[in-house]
C-alpha atoms as a PDB file:
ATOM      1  CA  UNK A   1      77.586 108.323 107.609  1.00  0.00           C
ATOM      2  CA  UNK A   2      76.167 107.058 104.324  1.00  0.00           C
ATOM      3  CA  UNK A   3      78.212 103.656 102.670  1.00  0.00           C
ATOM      4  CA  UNK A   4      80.310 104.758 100.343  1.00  0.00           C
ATOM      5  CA  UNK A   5      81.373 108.180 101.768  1.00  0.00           C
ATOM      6  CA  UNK A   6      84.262 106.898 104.026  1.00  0.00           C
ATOM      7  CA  UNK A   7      87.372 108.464 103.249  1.00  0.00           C
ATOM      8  CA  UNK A   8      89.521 106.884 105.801  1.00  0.00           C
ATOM      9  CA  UNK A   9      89.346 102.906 107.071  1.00  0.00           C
ATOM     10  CA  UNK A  10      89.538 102.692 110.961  1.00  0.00           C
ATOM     11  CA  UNK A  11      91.198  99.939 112.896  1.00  0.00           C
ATOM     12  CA  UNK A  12      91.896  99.421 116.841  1.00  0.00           C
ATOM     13  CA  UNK A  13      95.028  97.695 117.318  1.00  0.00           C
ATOM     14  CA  UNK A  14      95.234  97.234 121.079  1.00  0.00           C
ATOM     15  CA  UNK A  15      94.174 100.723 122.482  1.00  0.00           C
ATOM     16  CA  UNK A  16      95.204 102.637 119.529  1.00  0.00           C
ATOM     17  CA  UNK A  17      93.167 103.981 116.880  1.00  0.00           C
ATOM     18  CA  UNK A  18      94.478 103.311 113.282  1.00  0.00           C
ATOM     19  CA  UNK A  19      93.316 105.486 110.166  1.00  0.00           C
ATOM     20  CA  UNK A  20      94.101 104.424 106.645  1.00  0.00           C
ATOM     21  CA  UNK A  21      93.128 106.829 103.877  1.00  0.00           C
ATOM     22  CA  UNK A  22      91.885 104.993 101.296  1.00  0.00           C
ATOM     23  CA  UNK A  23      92.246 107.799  98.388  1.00  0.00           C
ATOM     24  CA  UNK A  24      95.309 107.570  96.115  1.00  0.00           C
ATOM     25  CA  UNK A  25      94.853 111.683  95.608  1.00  0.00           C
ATOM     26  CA  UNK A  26      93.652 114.095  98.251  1.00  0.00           C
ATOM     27  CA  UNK A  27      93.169 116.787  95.986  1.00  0.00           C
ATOM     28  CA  UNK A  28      89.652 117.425  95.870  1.00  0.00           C
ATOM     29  CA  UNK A  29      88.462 120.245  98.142  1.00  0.00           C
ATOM     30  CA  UNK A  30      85.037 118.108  98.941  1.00  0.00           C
ATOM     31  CA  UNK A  31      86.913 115.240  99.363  1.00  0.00           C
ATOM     32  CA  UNK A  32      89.368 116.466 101.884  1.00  0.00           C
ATOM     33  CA  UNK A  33      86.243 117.957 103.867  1.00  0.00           C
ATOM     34  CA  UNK A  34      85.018 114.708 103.937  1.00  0.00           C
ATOM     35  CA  UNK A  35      88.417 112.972 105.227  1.00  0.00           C
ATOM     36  CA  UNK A  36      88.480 116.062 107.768  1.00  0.00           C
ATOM     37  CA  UNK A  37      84.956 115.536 108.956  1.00  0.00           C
ATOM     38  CA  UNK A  38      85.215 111.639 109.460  1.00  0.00           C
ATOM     39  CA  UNK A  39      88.773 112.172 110.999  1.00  0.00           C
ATOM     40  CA  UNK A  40      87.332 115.088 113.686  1.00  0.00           C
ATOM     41  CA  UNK A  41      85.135 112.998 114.754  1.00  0.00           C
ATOM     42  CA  UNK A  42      87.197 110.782 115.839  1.00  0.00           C
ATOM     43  CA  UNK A  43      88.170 112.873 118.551  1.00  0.00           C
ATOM     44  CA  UNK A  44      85.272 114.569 118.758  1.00  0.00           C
ATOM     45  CA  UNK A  45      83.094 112.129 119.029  1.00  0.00           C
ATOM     46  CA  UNK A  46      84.898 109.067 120.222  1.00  0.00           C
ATOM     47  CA  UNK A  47      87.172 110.499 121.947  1.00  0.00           C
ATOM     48  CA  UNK A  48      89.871 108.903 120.894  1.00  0.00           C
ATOM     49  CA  UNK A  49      93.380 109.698 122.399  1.00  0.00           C
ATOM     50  CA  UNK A  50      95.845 107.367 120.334  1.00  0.00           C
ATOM     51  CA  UNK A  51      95.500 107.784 116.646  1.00  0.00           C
ATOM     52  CA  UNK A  52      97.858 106.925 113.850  1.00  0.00           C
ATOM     53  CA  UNK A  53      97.359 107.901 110.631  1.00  0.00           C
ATOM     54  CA  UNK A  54      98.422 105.633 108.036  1.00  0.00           C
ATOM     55  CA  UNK A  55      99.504 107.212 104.673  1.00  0.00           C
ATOM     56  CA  UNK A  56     100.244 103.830 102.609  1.00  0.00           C
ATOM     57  CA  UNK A  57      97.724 104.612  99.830  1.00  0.00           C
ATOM     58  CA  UNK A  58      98.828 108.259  99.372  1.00  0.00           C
ATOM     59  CA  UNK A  59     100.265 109.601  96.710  1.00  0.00           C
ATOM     60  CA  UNK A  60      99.420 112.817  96.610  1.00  0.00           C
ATOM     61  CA  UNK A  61      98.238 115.491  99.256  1.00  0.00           C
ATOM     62  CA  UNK A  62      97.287 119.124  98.535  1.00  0.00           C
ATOM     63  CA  UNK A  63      97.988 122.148 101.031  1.00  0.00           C
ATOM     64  CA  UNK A  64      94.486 122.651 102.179  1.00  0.00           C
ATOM     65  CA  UNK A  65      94.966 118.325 103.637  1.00  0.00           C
ATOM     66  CA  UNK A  66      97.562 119.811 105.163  1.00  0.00           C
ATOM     67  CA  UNK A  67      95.848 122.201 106.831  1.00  0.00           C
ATOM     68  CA  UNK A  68      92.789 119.656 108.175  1.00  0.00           C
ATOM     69  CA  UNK A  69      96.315 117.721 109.310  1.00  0.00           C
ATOM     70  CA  UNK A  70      96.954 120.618 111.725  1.00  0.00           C
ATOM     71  CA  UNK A  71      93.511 120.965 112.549  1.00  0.00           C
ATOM     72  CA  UNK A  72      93.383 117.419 113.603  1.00  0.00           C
ATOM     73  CA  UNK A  73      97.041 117.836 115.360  1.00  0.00           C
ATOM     74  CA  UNK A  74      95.302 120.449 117.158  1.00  0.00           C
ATOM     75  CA  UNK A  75      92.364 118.292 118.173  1.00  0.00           C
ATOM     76  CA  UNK A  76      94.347 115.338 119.468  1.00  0.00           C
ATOM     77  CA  UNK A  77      96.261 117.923 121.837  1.00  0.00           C
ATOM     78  CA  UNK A  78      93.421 119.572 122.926  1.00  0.00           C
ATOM     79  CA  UNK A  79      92.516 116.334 124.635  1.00  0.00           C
ATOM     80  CA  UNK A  80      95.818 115.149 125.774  1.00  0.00           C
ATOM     81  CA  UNK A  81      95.975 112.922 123.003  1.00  0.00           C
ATOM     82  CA  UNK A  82      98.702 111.804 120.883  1.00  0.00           C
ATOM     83  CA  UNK A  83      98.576 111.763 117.054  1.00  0.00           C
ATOM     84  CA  UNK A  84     101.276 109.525 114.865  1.00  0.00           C
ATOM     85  CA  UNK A  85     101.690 109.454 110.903  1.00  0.00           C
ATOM     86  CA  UNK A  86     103.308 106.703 109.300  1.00  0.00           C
ATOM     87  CA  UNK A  87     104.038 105.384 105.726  1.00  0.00           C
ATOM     88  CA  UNK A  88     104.367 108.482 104.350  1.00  0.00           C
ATOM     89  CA  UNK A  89     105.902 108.309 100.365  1.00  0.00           C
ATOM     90  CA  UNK A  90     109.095 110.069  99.902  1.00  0.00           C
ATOM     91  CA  UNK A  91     107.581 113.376  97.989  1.00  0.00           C
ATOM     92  CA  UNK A  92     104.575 113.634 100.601  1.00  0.00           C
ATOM     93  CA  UNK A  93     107.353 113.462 103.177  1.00  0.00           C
ATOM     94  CA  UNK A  94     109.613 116.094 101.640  1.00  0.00           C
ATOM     95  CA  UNK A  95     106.749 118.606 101.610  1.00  0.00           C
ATOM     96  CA  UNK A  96     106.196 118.263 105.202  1.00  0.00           C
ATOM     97  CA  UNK A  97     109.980 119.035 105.888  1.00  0.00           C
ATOM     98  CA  UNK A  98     109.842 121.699 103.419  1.00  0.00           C
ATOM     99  CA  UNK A  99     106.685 123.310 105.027  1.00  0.00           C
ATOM    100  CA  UNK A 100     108.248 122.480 108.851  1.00  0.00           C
ATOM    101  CA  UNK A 101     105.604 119.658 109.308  1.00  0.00           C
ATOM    102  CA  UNK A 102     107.659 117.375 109.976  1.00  0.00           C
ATOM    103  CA  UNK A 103     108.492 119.264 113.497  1.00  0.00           C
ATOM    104  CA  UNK A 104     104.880 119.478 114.425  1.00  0.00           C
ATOM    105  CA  UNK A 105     103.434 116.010 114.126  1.00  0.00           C
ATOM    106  CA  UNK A 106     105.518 112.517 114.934  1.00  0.00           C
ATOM    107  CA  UNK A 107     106.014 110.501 111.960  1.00  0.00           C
ATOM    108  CA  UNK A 108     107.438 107.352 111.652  1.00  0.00           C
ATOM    109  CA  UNK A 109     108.323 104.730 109.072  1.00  0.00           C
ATOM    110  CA  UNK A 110     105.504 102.532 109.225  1.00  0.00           C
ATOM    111  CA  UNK A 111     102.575 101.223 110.991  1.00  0.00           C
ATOM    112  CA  UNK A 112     104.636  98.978 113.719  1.00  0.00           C
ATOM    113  CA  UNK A 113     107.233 101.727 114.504  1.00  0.00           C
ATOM    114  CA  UNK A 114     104.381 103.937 114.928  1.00  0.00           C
ATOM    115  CA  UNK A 115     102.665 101.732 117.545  1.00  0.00           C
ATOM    116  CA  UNK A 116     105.469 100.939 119.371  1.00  0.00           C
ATOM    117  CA  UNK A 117     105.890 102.528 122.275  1.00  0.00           C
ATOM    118  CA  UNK A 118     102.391 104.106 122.732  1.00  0.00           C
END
């Protein structure tokens, strides 16, 4: 992937896989195939099982993230993986109760609550 392009920053913290965004806005319909792309492959090419996503730079998310979200939900399952959000602002957070989200994928408070316990 070219320098420059990465949407997301990747950690490993013990055997977990840790994904910052690093946009402010996900708004932008190439940028969020971009984030999608680099956070598929995660699974799909890695095959990583233990991934949290970390939404501490977020501050705003349009539907069609939220759809790569479930795509990437989808992913993680489809490998007996398990998928974690965490930091997650207040107003990103009420749109994923509003929408149900918040039943589908695990989110927690923040990066250590989500690795505990993995």
């Amino acid at each position: 992937m070219a320098a420059g392009t990465r949407r997301i920053e990747v950690d490993e913290v013990n055997d977990v896989t840790v994904a910052k965004f690093t946009d402010k806005k996900i708004l932008d319909e190439s940028n969020i195939q971009l984030i999608g792309n680099q956070l598929f492959s995660l699974v799909d090419e890695d095959r990583r099982m233990k991934i949290v996503l970390d939404f501490s730079n977020v501050e705003y998310l349009s539907s069609a993230a939220l759809g790569k979200l479930i795509t990437m939900d989808k992913k993680v399952k489809g490998i007996s993986g398990k998928l974690r959000f965490c930091s997650i602002r207040s107003d990103i957070l009420e749109v994923f109760k509003i929408t149900r989200l918040d039943k589908l994928f695990q989110i927690k408070e923040n990066r250590e609550k989500a690795l505990e316990g993995f």
